[in-house]
Protein backbone atom coordinates (compact mmCIF):
# COMPACT_ATOMS: atom_id res chain seq x y z
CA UNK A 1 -25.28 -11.89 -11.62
CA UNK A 2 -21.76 -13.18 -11.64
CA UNK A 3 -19.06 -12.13 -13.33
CA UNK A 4 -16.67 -15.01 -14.57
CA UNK A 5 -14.01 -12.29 -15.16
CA UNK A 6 -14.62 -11.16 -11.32
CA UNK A 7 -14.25 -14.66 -9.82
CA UNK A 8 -11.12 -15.35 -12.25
CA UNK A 9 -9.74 -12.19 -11.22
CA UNK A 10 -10.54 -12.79 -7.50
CA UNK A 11 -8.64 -16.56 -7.48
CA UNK A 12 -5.60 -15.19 -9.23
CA UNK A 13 -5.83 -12.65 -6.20
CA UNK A 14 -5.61 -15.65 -3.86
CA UNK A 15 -2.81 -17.24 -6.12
CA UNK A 16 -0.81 -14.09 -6.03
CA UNK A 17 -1.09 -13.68 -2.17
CA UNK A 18 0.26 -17.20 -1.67
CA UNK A 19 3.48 -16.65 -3.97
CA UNK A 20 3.82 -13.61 -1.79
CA UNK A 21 4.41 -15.41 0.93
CA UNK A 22 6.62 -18.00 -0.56
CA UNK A 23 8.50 -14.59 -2.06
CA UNK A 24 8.50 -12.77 1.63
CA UNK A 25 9.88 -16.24 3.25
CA UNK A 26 12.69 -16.34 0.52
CA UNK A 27 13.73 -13.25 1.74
CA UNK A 28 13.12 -14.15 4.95
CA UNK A 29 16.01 -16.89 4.31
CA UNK A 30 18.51 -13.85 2.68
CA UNK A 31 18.10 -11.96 5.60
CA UNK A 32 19.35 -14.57 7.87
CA UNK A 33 21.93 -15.74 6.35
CA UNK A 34 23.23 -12.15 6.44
CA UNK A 35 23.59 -12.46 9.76
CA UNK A 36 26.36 -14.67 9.56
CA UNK A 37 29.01 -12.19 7.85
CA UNK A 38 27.75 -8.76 9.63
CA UNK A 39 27.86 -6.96 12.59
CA UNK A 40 24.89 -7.23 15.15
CA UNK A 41 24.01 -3.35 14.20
CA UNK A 42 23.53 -4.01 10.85
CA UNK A 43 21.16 -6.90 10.99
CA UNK A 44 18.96 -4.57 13.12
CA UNK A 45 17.93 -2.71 9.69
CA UNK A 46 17.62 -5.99 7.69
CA UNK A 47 15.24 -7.52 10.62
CA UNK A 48 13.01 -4.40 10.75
CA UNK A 49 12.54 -4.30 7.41
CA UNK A 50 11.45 -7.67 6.99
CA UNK A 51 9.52 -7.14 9.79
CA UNK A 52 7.44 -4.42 8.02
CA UNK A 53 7.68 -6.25 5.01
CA UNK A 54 5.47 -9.31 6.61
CA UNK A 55 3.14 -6.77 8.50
CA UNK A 56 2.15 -5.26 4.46
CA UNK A 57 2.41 -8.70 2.59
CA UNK A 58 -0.01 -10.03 5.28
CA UNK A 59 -2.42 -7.40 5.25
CA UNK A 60 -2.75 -7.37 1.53
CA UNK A 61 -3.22 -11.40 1.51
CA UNK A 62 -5.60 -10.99 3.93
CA UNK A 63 -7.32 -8.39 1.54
CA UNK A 64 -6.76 -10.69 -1.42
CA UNK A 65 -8.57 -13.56 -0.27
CA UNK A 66 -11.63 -11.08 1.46
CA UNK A 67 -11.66 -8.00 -1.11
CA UNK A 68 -13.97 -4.85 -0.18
CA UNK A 69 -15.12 -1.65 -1.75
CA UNK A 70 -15.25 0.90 1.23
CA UNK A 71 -17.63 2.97 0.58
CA UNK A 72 -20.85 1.20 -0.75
CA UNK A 73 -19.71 -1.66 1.88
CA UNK A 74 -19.58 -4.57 -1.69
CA UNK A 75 -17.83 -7.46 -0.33
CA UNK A 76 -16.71 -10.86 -2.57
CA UNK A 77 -16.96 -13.45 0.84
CA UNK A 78 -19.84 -12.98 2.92
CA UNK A 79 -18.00 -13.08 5.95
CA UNK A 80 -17.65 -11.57 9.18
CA UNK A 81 -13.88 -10.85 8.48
CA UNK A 82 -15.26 -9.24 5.45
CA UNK A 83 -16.90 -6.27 7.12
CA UNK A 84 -15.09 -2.63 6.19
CA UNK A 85 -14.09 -2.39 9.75
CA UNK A 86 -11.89 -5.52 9.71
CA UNK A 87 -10.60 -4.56 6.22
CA UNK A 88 -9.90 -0.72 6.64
CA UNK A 89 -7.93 -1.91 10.08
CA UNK A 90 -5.91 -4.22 8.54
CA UNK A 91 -5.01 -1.79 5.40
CA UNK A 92 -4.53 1.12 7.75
CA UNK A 93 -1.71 -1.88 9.62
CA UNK A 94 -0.55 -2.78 6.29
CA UNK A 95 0.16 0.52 4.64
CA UNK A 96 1.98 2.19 7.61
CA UNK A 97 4.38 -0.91 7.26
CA UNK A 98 4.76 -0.23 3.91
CA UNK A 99 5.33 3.74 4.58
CA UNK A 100 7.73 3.10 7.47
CA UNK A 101 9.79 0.69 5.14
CA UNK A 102 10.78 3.91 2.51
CA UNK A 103 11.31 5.57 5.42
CA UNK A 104 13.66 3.29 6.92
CA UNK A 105 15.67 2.51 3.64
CA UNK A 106 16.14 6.32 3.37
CA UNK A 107 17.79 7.12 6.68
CA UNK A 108 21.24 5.27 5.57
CA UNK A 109 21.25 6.82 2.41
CA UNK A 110 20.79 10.48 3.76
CA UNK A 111 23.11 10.13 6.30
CA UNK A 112 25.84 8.53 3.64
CA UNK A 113 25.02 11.50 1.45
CA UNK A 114 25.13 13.46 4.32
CA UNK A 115 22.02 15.53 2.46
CA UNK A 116 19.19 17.01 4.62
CA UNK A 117 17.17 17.24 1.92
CA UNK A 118 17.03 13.58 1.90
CA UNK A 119 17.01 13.40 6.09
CA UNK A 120 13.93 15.44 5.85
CA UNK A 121 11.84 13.12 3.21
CA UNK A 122 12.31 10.28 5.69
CA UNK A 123 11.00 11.79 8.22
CA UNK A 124 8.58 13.66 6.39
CA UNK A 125 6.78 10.01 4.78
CA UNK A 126 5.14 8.49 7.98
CA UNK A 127 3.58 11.44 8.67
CA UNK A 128 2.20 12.00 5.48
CA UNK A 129 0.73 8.93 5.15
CA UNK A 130 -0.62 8.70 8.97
CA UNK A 131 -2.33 11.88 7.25
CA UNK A 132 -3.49 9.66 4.31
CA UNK A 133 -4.67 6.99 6.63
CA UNK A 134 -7.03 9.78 8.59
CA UNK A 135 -8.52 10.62 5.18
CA UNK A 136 -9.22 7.04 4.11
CA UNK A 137 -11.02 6.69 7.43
CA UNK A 138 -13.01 9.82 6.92
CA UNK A 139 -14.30 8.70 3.32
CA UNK A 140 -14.70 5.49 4.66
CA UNK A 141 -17.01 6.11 7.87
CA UNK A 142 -18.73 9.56 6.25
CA UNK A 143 -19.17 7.90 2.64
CA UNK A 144 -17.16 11.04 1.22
CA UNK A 145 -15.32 10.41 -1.84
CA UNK A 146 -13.30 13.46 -1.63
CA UNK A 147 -11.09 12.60 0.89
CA UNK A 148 -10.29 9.57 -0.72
CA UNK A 149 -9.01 11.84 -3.25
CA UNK A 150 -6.58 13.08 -0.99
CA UNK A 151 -5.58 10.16 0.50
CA UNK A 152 -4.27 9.20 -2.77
CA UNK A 153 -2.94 12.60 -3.51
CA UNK A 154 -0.87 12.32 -0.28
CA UNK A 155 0.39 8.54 -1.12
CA UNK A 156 1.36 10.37 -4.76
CA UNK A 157 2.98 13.17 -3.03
CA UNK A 158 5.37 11.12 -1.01
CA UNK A 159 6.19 8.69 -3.99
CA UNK A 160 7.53 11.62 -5.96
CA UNK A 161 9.37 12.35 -2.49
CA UNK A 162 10.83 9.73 -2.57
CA UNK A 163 12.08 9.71 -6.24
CA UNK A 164 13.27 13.07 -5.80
CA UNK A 165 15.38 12.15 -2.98
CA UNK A 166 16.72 9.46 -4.63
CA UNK A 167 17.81 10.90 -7.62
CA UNK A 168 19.53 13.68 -5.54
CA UNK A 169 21.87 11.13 -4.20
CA UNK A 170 22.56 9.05 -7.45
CA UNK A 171 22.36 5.40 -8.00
CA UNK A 172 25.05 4.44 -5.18
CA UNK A 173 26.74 1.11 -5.61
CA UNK A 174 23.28 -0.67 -6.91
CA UNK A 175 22.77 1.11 -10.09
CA UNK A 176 20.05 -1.54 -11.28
CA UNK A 177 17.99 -1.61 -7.35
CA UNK A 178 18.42 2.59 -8.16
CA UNK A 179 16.92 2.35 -11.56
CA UNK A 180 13.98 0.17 -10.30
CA UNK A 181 12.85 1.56 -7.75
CA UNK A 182 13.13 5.53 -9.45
CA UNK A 183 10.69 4.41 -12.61
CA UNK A 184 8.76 2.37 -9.81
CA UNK A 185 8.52 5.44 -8.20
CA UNK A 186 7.57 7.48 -11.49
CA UNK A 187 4.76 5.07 -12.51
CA UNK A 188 3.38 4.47 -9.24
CA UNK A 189 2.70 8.47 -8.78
CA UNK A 190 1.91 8.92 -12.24
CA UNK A 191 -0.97 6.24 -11.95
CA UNK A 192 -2.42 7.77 -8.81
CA UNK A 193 -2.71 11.06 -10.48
CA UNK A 194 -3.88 9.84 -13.87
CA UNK A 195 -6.26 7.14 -12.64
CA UNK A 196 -6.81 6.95 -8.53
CA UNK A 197 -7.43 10.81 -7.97
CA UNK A 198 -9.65 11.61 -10.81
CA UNK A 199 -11.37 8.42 -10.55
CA UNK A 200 -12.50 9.42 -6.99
CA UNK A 201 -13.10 13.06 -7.76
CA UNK A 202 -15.62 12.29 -10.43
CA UNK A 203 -17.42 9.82 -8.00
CA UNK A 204 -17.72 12.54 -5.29
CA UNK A 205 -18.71 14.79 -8.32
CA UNK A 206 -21.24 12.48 -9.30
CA UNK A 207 -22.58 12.10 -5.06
CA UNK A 208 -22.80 15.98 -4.95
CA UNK A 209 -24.82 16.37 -8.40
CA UNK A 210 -27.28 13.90 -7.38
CA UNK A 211 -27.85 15.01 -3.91
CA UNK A 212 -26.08 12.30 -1.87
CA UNK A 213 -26.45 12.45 1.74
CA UNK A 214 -23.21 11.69 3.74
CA UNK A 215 -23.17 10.03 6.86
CA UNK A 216 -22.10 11.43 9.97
CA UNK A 217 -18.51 10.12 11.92
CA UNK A 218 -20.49 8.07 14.31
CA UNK A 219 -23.54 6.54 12.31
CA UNK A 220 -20.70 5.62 9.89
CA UNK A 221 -18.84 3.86 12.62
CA UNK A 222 -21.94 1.48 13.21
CA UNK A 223 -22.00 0.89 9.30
CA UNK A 224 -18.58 -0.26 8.84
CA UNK A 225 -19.44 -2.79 11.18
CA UNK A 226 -22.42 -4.44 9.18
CA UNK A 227 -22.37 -7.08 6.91
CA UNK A 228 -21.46 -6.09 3.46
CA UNK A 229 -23.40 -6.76 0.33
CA UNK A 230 -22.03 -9.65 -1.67
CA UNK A 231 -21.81 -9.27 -5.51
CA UNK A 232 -19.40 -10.29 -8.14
CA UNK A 233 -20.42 -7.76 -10.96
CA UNK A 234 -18.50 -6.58 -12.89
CA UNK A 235 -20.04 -3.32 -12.94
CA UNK A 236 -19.46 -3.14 -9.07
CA UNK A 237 -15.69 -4.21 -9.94
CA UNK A 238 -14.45 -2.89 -13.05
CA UNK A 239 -13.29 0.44 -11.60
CA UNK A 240 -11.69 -1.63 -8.47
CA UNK A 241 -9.63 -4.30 -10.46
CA UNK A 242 -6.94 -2.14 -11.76
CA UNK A 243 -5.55 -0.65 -8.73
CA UNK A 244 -6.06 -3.63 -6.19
CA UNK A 245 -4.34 -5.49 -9.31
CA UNK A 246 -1.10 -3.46 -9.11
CA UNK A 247 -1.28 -3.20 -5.37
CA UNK A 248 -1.68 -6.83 -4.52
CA UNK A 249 1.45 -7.71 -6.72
CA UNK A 250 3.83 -5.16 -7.62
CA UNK A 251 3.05 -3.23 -4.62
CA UNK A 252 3.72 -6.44 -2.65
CA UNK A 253 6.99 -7.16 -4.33
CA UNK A 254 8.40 -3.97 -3.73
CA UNK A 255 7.77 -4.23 -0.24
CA UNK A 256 9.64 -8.01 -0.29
CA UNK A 257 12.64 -6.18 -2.50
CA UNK A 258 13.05 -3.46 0.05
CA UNK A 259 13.58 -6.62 2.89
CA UNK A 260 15.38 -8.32 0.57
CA UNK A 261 17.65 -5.06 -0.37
CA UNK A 262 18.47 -4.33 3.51
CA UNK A 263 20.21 -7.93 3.41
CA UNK A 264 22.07 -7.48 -0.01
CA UNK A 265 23.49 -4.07 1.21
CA UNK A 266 24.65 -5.96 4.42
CA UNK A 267 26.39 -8.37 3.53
CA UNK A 268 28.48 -5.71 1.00
């Protein structure tokens, strides 16, 4: 059966990942015309960033236009780029980008503040989510929910990080950027522990009442690279749409404002 709301929700996917791009390649513009009134040193942070910035808005167009659910391998496209292999690669790209970007816009501000409490959440992010990225794989290849539960406990865990860091430096000279990003922060945690974690728990809940027999590393392996099964109902979806909603677009778009940001703050 398919779901009209699935297929509408799976074009304005597409739609959104193209004004991405247009979004990224406006910043793209910023950035380069920063160049022009800054020292060679400070473009270096402005160029990485966008840098990152176009390694996660790529990934997650990519993953708009071929959307998968890991773990029972339900694909929209039947197509060989489609298979969770190709999709959990390119995530695993994506979301280190996106990690390494908070990372990077951190470093200034904790040596400005000259706070090691700060110094040490920077450094402290990648690592945590490298750490995420091992437990997505695990759920993925063993067909564990659990560890997907702490995947998304870990990307909580560094969003409050980051918010706490923040606010024990104060706004700075961009008291609105400040504001955003801090109640981006708050939501974005507060959503994966109100919705992502508990979602997953009860699924794994749900595996280990009815018996569910997990996969090993390696038979999982060979899995992942099978064709998945197409369907567009909404009873496959409906548990999907919320968080790949507010990941393909707001998650995006703070990933272009943090390039965008590191081009603003040189040219100050």
């Amino acid at each position: 059966m398919r779901s009209r709301a699935v297929a509408w929700w799976h074009a304005s996917l597409r739609a959104v990942a193209v004004l991405n791009i247009v979004l990224w390649s406006l910043a793209a513009v910023a950035v380069a015309r920063s160049r022009t009134s800054v020292p060679l040193a400070a473009d270096v942070g402005g160029d990485l960033q966008l840098l990152l910035s176009a390694g996660y808005v790529a990934g997650c167009a990519f993953r708009s236009f071929l959307p998968v659910i890991d773990i029972p391998r339900i694909v929209l496209v039947d197509s060989p780029l489609s298979r969770v292999s190709v999709g959990r690669s390119v995530a695993t790209v994506a979301e280190l980008c996106f990690a390494a970007q908070w990372a990077l816009m951190l470093q200034p501000i904790a040596s400005a503040a000259r706070s090691p409490f700060v110094q040490a959440v920077s450094l402290a992010i990648l690592p945590l989510i490298v750490l995420a990225e091992g437990c997505s794989w695990y759920a993925v290849l063993t067909t564990r929910q659990r560890p997907h539960a702490a995947e998304n406990s870990l990307w909580g865990l560094s969003a409050a990080l980051v918010v706490a860091a923040l606010l024990a430096v104060g706004p700075g000279r961009s008291a609105v950027f400040y504001a955003l990003v801090v109640a981006g922060g708050v939501l974005y945690a507060a959503f994966i522990f109100a919705y992502d974690v508990p979602m997953y728990w009860a699924r794994w809940r749900i595996d280990e009442t009815g018996g569910r027999r997990y996969l090993s590393v390696a038979r999982g392996w060979a899995d992942v690279h099978r064709r998945g099964t197409v369907s567009y109902r909404w009873e496959d979806w409906k548990d999907e749409l919320p968080w790949m909603s507010l990941y393909f677009t707001f998650g995006v778009w703070s990933s272009i404002a943090l390039a965008y940001a590191s081009a603003v703050r040189a040219g100050d």
